[in-house]
C-alpha atoms as a PDB file:
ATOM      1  CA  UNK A   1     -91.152 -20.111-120.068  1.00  0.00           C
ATOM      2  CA  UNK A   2     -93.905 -17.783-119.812  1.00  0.00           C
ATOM      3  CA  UNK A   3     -95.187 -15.898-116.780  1.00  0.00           C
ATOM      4  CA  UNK A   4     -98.873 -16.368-118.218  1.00  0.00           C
ATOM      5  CA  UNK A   5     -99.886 -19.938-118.489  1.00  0.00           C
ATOM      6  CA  UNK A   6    -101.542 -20.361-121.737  1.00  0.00           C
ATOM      7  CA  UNK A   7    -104.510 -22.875-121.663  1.00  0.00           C
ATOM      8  CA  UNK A   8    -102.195 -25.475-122.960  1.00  0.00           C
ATOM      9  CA  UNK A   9    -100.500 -25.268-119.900  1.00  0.00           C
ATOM     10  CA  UNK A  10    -103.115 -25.683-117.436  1.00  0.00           C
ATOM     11  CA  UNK A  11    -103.893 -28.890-118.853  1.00  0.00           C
ATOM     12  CA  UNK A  12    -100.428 -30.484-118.995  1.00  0.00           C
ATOM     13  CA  UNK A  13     -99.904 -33.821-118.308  1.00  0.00           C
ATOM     14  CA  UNK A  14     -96.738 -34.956-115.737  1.00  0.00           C
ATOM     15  CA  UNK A  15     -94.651 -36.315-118.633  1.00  0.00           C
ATOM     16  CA  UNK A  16     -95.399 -32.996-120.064  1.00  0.00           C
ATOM     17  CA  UNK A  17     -94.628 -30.884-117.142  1.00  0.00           C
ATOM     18  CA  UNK A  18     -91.499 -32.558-116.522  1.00  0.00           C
ATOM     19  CA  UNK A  19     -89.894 -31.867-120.010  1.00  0.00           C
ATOM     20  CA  UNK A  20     -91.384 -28.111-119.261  1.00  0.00           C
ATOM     21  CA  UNK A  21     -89.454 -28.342-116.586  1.00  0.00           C
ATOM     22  CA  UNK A  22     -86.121 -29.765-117.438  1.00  0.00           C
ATOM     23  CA  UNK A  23     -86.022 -27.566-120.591  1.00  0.00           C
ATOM     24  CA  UNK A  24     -86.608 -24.301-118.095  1.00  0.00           C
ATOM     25  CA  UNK A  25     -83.566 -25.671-115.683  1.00  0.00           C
ATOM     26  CA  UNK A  26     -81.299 -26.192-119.110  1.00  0.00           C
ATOM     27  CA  UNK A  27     -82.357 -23.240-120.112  1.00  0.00           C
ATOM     28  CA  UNK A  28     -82.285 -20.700-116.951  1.00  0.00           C
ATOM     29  CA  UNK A  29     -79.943 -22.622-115.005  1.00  0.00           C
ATOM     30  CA  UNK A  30     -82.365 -22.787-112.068  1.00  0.00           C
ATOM     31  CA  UNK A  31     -85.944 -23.348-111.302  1.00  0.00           C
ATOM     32  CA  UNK A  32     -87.691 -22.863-108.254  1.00  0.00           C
ATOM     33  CA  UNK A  33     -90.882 -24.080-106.551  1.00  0.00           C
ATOM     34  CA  UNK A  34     -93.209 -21.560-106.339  1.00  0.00           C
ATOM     35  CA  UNK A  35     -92.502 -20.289-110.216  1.00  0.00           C
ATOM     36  CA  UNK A  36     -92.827 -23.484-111.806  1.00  0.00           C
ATOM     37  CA  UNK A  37     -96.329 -23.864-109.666  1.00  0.00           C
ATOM     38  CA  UNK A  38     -97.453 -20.345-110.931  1.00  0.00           C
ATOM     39  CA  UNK A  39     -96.268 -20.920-114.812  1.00  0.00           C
ATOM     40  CA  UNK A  40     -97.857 -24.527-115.023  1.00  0.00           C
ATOM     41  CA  UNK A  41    -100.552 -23.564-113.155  1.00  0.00           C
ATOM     42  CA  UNK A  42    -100.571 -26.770-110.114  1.00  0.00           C
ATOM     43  CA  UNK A  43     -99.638 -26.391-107.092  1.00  0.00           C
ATOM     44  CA  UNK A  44     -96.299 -26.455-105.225  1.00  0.00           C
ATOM     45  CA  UNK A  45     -96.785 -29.969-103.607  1.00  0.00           C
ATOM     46  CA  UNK A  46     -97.193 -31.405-107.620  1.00  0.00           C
ATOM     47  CA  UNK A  47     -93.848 -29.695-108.611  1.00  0.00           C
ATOM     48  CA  UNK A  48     -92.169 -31.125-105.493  1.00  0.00           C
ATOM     49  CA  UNK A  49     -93.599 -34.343-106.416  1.00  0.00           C
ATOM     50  CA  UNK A  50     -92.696 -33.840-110.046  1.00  0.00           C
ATOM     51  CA  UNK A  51     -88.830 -32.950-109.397  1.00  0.00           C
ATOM     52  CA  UNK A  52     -88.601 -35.634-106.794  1.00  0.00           C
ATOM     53  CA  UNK A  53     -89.648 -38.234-109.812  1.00  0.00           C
ATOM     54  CA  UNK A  54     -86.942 -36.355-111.838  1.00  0.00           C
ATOM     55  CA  UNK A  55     -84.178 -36.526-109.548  1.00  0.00           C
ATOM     56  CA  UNK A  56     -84.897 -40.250-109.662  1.00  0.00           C
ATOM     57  CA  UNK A  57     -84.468 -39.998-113.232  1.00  0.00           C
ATOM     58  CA  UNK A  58     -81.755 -38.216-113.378  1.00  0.00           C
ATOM     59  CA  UNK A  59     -82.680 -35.536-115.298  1.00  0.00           C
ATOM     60  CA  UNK A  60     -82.395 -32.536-112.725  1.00  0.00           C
ATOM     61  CA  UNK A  61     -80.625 -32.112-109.807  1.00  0.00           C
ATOM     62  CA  UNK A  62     -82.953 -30.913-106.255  1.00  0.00           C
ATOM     63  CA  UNK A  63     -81.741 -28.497-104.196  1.00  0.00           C
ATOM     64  CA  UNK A  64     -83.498 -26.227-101.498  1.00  0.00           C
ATOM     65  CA  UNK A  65     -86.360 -24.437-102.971  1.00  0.00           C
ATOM     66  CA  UNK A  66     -86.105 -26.039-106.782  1.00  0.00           C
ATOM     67  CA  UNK A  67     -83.874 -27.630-109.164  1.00  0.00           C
ATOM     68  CA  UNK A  68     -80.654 -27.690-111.032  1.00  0.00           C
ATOM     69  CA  UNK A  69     -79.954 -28.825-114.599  1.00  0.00           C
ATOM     70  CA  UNK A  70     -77.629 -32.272-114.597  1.00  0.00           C
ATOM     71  CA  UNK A  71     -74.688 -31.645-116.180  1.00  0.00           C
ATOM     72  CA  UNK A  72     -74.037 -32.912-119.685  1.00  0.00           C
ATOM     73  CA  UNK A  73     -72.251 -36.087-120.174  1.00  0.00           C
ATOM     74  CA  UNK A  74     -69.849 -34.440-122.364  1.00  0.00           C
ATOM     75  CA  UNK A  75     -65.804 -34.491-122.022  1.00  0.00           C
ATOM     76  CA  UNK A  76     -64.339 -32.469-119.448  1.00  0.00           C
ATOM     77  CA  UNK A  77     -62.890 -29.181-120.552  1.00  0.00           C
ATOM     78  CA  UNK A  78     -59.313 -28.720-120.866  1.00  0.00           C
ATOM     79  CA  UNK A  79     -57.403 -25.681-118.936  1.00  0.00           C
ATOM     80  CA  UNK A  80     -57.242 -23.753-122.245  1.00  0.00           C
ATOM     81  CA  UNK A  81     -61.417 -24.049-122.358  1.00  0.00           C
ATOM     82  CA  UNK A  82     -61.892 -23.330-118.953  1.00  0.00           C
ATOM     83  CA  UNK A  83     -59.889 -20.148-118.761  1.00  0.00           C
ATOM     84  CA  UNK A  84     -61.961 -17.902-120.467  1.00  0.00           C
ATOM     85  CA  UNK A  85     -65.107 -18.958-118.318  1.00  0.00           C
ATOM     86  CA  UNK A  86     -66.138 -17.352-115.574  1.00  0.00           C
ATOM     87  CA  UNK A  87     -63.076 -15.053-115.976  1.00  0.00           C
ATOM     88  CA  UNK A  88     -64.479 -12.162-113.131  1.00  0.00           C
ATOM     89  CA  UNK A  89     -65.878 -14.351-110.514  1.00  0.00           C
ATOM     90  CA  UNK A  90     -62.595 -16.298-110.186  1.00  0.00           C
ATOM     91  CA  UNK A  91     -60.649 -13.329-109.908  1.00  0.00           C
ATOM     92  CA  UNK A  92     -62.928 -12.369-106.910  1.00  0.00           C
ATOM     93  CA  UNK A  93     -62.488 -15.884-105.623  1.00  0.00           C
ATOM     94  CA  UNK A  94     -58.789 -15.478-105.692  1.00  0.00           C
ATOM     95  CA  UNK A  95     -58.844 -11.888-104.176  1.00  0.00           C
ATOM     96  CA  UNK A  96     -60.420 -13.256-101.178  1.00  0.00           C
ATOM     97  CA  UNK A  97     -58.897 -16.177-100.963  1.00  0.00           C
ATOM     98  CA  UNK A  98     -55.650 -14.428-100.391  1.00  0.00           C
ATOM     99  CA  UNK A  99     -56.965 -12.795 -96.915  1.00  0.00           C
ATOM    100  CA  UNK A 100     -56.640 -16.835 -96.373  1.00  0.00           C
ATOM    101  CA  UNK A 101     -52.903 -17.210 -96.261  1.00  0.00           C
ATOM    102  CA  UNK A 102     -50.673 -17.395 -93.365  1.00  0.00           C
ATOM    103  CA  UNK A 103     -48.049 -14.733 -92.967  1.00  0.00           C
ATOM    104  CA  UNK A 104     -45.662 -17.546 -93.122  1.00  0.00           C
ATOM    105  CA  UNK A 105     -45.939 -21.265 -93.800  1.00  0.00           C
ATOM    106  CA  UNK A 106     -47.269 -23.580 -96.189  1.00  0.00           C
ATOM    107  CA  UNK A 107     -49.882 -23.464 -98.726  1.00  0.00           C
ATOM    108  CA  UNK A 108     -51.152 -26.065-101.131  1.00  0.00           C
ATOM    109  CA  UNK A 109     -52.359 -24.872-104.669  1.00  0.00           C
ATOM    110  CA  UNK A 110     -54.458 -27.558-106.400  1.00  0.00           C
ATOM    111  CA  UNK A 111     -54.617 -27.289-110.153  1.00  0.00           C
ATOM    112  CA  UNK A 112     -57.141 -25.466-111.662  1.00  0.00           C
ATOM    113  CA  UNK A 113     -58.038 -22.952-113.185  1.00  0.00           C
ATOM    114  CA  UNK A 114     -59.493 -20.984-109.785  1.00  0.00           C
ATOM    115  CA  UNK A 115     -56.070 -21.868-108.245  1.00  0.00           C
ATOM    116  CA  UNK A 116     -54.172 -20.554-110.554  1.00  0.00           C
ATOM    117  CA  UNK A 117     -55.987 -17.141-110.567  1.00  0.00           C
ATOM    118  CA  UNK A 118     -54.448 -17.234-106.853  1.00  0.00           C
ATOM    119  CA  UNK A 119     -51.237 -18.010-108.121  1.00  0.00           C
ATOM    120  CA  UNK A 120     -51.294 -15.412-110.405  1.00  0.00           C
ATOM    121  CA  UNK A 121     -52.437 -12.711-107.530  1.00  0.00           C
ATOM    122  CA  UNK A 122     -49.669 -13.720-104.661  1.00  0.00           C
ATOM    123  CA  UNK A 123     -47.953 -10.552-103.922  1.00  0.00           C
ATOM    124  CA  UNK A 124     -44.179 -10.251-104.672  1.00  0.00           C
ATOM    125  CA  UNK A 125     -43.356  -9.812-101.078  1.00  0.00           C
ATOM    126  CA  UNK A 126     -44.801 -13.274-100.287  1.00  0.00           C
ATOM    127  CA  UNK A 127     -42.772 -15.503 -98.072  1.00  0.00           C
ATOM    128  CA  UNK A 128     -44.563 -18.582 -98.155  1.00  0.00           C
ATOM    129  CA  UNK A 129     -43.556 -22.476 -99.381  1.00  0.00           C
ATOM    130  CA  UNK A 130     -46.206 -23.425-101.937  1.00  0.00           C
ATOM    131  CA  UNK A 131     -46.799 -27.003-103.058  1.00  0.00           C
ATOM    132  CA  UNK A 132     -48.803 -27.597-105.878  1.00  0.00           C
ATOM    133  CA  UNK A 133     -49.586 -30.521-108.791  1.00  0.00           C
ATOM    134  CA  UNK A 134     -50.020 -27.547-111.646  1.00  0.00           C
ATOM    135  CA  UNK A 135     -47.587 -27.681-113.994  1.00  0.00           C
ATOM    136  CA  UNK A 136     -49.120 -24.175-115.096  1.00  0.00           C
ATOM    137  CA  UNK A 137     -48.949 -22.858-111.508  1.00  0.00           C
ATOM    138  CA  UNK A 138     -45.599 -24.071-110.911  1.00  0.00           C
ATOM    139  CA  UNK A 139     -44.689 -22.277-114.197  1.00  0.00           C
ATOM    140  CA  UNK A 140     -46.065 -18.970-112.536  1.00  0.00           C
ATOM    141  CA  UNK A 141     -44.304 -18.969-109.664  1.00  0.00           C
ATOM    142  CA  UNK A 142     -40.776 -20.326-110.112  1.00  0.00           C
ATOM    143  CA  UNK A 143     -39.730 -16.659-110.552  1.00  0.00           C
ATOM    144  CA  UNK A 144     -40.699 -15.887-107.325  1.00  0.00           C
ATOM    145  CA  UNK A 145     -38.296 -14.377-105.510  1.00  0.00           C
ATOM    146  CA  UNK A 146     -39.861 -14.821-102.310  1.00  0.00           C
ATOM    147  CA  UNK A 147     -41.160 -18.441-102.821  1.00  0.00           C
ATOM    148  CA  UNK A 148     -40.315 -21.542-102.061  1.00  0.00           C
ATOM    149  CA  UNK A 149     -42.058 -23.744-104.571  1.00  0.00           C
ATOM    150  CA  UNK A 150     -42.151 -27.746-104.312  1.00  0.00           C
ATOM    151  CA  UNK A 151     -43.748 -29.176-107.015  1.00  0.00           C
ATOM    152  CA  UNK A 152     -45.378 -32.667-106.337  1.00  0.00           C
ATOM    153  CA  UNK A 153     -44.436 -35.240-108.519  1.00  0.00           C
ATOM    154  CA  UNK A 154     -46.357 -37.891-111.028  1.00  0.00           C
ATOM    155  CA  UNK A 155     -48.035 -38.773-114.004  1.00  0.00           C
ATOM    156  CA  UNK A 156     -48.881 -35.191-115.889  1.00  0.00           C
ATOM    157  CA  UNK A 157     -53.131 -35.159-116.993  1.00  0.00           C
ATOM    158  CA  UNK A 158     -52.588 -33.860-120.463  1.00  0.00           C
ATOM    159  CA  UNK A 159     -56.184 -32.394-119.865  1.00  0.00           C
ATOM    160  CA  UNK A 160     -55.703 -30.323-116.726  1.00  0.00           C
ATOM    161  CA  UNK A 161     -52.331 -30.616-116.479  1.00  0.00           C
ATOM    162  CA  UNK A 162     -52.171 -31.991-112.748  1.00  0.00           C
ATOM    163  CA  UNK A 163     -49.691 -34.845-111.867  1.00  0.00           C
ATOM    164  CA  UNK A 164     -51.645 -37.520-110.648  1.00  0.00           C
ATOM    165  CA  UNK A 165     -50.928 -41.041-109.182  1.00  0.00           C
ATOM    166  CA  UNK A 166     -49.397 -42.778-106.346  1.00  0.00           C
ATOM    167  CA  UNK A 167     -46.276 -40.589-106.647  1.00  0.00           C
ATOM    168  CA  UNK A 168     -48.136 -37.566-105.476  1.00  0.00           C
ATOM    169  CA  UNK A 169     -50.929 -38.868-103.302  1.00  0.00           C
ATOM    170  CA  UNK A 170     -47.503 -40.820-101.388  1.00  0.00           C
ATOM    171  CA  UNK A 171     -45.735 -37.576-101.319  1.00  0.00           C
ATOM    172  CA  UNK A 172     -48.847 -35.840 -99.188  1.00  0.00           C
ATOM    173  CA  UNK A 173     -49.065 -38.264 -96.633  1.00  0.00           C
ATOM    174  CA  UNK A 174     -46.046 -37.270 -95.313  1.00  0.00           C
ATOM    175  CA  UNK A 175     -46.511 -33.571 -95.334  1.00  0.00           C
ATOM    176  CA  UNK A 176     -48.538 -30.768 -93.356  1.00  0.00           C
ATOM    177  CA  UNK A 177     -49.539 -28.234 -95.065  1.00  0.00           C
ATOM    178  CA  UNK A 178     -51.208 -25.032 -93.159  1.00  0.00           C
ATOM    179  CA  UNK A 179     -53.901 -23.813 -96.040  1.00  0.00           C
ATOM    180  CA  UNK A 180     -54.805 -26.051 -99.060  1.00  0.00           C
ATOM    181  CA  UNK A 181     -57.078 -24.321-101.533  1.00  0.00           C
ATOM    182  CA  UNK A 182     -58.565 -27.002-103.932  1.00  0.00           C
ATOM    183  CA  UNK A 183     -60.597 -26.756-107.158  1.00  0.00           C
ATOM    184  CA  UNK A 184     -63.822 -29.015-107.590  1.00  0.00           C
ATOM    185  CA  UNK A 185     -65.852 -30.108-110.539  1.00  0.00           C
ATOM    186  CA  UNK A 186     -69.000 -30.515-108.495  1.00  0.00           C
ATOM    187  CA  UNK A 187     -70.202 -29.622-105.056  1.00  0.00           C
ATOM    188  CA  UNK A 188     -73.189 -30.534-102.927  1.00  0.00           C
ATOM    189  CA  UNK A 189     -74.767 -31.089 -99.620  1.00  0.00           C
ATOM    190  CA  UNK A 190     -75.530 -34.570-100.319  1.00  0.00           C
ATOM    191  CA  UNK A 191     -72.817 -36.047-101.863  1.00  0.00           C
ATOM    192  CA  UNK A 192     -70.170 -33.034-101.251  1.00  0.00           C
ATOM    193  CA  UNK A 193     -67.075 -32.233-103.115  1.00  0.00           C
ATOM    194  CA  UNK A 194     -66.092 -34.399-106.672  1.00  0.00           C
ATOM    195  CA  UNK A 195     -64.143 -34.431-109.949  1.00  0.00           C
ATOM    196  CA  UNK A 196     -64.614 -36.929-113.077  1.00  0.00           C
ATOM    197  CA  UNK A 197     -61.018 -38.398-112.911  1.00  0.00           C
ATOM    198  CA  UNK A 198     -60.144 -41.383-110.130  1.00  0.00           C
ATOM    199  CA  UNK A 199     -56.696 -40.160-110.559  1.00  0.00           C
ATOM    200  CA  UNK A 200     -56.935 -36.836-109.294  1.00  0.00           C
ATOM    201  CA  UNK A 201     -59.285 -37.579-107.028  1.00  0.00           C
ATOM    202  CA  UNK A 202     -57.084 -39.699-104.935  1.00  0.00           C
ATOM    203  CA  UNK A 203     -54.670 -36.598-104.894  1.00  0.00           C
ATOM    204  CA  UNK A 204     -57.034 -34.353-103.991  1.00  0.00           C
ATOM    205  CA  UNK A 205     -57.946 -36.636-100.993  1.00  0.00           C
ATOM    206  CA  UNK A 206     -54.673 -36.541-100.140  1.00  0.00           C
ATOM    207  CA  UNK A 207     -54.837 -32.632-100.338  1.00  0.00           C
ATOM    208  CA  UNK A 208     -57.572 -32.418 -98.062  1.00  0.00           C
ATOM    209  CA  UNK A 209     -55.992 -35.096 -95.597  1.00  0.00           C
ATOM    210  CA  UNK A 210     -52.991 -33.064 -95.553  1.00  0.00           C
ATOM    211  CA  UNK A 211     -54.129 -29.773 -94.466  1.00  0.00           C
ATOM    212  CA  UNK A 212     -55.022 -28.515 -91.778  1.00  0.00           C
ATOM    213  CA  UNK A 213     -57.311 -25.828 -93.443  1.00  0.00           C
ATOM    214  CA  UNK A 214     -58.653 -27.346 -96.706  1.00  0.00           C
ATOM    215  CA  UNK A 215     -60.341 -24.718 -98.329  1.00  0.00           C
ATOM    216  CA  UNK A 216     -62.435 -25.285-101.688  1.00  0.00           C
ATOM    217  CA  UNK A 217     -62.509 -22.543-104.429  1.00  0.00           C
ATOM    218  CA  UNK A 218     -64.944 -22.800-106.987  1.00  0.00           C
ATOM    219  CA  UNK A 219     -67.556 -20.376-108.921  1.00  0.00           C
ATOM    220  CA  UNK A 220     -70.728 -21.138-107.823  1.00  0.00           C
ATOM    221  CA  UNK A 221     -71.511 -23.050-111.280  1.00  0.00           C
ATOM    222  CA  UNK A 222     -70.252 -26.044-109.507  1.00  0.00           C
ATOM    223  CA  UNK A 223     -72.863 -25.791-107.303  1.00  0.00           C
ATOM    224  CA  UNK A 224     -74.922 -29.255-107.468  1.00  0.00           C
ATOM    225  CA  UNK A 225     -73.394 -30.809-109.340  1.00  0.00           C
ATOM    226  CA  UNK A 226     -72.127 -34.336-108.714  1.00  0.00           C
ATOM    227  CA  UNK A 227     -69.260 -35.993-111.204  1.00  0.00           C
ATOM    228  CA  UNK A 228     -68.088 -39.662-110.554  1.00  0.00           C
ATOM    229  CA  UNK A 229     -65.701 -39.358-107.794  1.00  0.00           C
ATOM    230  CA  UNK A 230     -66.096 -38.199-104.392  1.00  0.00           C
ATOM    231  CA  UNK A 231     -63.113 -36.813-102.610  1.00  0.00           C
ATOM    232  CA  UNK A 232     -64.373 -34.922 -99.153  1.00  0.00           C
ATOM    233  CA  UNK A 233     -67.369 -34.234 -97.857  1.00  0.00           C
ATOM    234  CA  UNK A 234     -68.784 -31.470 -96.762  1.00  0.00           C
ATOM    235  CA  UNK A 235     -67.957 -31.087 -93.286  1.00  0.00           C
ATOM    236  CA  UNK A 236     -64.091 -32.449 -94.433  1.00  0.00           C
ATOM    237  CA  UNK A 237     -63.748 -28.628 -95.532  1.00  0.00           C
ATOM    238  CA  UNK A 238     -63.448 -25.792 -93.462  1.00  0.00           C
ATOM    239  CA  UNK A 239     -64.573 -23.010 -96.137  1.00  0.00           C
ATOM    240  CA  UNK A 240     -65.636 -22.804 -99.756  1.00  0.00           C
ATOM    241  CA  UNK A 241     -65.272 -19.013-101.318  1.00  0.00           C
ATOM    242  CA  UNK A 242     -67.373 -18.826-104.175  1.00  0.00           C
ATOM    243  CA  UNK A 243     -68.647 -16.126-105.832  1.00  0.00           C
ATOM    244  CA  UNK A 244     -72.464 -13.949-104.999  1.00  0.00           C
ATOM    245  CA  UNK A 245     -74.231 -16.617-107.735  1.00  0.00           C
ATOM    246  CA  UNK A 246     -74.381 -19.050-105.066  1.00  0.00           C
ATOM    247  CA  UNK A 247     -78.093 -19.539-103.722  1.00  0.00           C
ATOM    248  CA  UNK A 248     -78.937 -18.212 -99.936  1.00  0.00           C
ATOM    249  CA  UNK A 249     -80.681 -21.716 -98.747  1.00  0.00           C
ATOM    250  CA  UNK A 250     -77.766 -23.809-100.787  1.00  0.00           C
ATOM    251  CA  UNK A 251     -75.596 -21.495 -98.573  1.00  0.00           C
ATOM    252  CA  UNK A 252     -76.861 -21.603 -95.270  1.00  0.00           C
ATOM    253  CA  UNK A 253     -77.687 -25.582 -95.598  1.00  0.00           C
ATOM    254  CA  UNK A 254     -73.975 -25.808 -96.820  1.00  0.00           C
ATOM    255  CA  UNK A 255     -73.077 -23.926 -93.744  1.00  0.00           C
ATOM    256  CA  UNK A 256     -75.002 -25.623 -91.597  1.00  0.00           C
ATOM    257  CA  UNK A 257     -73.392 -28.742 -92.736  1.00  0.00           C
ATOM    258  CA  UNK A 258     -70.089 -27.662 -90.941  1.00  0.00           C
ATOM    259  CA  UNK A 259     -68.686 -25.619 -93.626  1.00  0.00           C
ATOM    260  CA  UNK A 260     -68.336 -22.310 -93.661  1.00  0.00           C
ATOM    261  CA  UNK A 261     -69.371 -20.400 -96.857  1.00  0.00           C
ATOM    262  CA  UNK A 262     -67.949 -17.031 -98.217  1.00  0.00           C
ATOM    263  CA  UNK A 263     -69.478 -15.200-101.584  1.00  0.00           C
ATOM    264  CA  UNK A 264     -67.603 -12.570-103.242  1.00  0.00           C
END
């Protein structure tokens, strides 16, 4: 979208402006306020109006100072599509996630493909029991020599390859685990932390019921976005580490919502 509004623009009609505006979110990722005002030449109040009628539309997603692009109704990627995205801010995610760990004790690893960047960068010298529902993590780790691995049972998600189901969800509910780092498929301040599957959103319940330190990893791409199931909210989780894409209002409202927020 151009900085200069063209004539046309100035004289845009709201059903107009709002497909200016959705196409800039698709396309940028992001929109703010005080932009869109400038580039369709209205003022701010008419673009908060505008992306309030949107939201009720469900064609954008509000979040402090603008608007995210709703994700696409599409299939959920598999582990094999998801590893190549994103590939540098998860392996800052994982590096920091690691100052996380107890010296000794237990430590959940969700599946995903955040989580298993963490797998992948536990030191040797490691003397920790890890439970996880990754068949790829689990795969990892079984060589190592200073782990303790449990792997939770169930039926195996061909998609993300989690076990999922009563088996696992049961299996949690009689554990304690010290530090549980969990992926997400969406996180926000309204409707907090969710994944498109009912199945492994019961186990990741169970995750964050467990633990006495649930801790969400996720790039910040996540960030408002809301998929079908809801498994925590906000306050439930004591950190998310994301990486420095993440907003500064989405982050201090997130924080401000009882949950502390780290950027790498």
């Amino acid at each position: 979208m151009s900085s200069n509004p063209s004539h046309a623009t100035r004289t845009l009609y709201a059903p107009q402006r709002h497909d200016a505006i959705v196409n800039a979110a698709q396309r940028e990722g992001r929109v703010e306020v005080n932009s869109l005002a400038d580039q369709l030449a209205v003022t701010p109040e008419t673009i908060r109006r505008d992306l309030a009628a949107l939201e009720r539309l469900g064609r954008i997603r509000r979040v402090h100072g603008g608007a995210l692009p709703v994700a696409e109704l599409e299939q959920e990627p598999t582990v094999v599509d998801r590893l190549g995205q994103h590939v540098e801010a998860k392996e800052r995610i994982a590096t920091r996630a690691l100052r996380e760990l107890p010296a000794q004790g237990t430590v959940l690893l969700d599946s995903g493909t955040t989580t298993l960047a963490i797998a992948k960068a536990l030191p040797t010298s490691s003397e920790l029991t890890v439970v996880t529902n990754s068949v790829a993590i689990a795969a990892v780790l079984v060589d190592h020599p200073q782990l303790t691995v449990h792997m939770l049972g169930g039926a195996i998600r061909q998609r993300t390859g989690a076990c999922v189901g009563q088996w696992a969800s049961d299996a949690l509910e009689w554990m304690v685990i010290d530090v549980a780092f969990i992926g997400v498929n969406g996180f926000s301040l309204r409707r907090g932390m969710t994944t498109p599957d009912e199945g492994e959103a019961t186990v990741k319940r169970a995750m964050v019921h467990s633990a006495r330190r649930p801790i969400v990893v996720a790039d910040s791409s996540k960030a408002g976005q809301e998929r079908l199931h809801r498994f925590a909210e906000v306050e439930e989780i004591a950190m998310l580490i994301t990486d420095d894409g993440l907003d500064d209002e989405t982050t201090r409202a997130l924080d401000a919502a009882g949950m502390e927020v780290i950027r790498t």
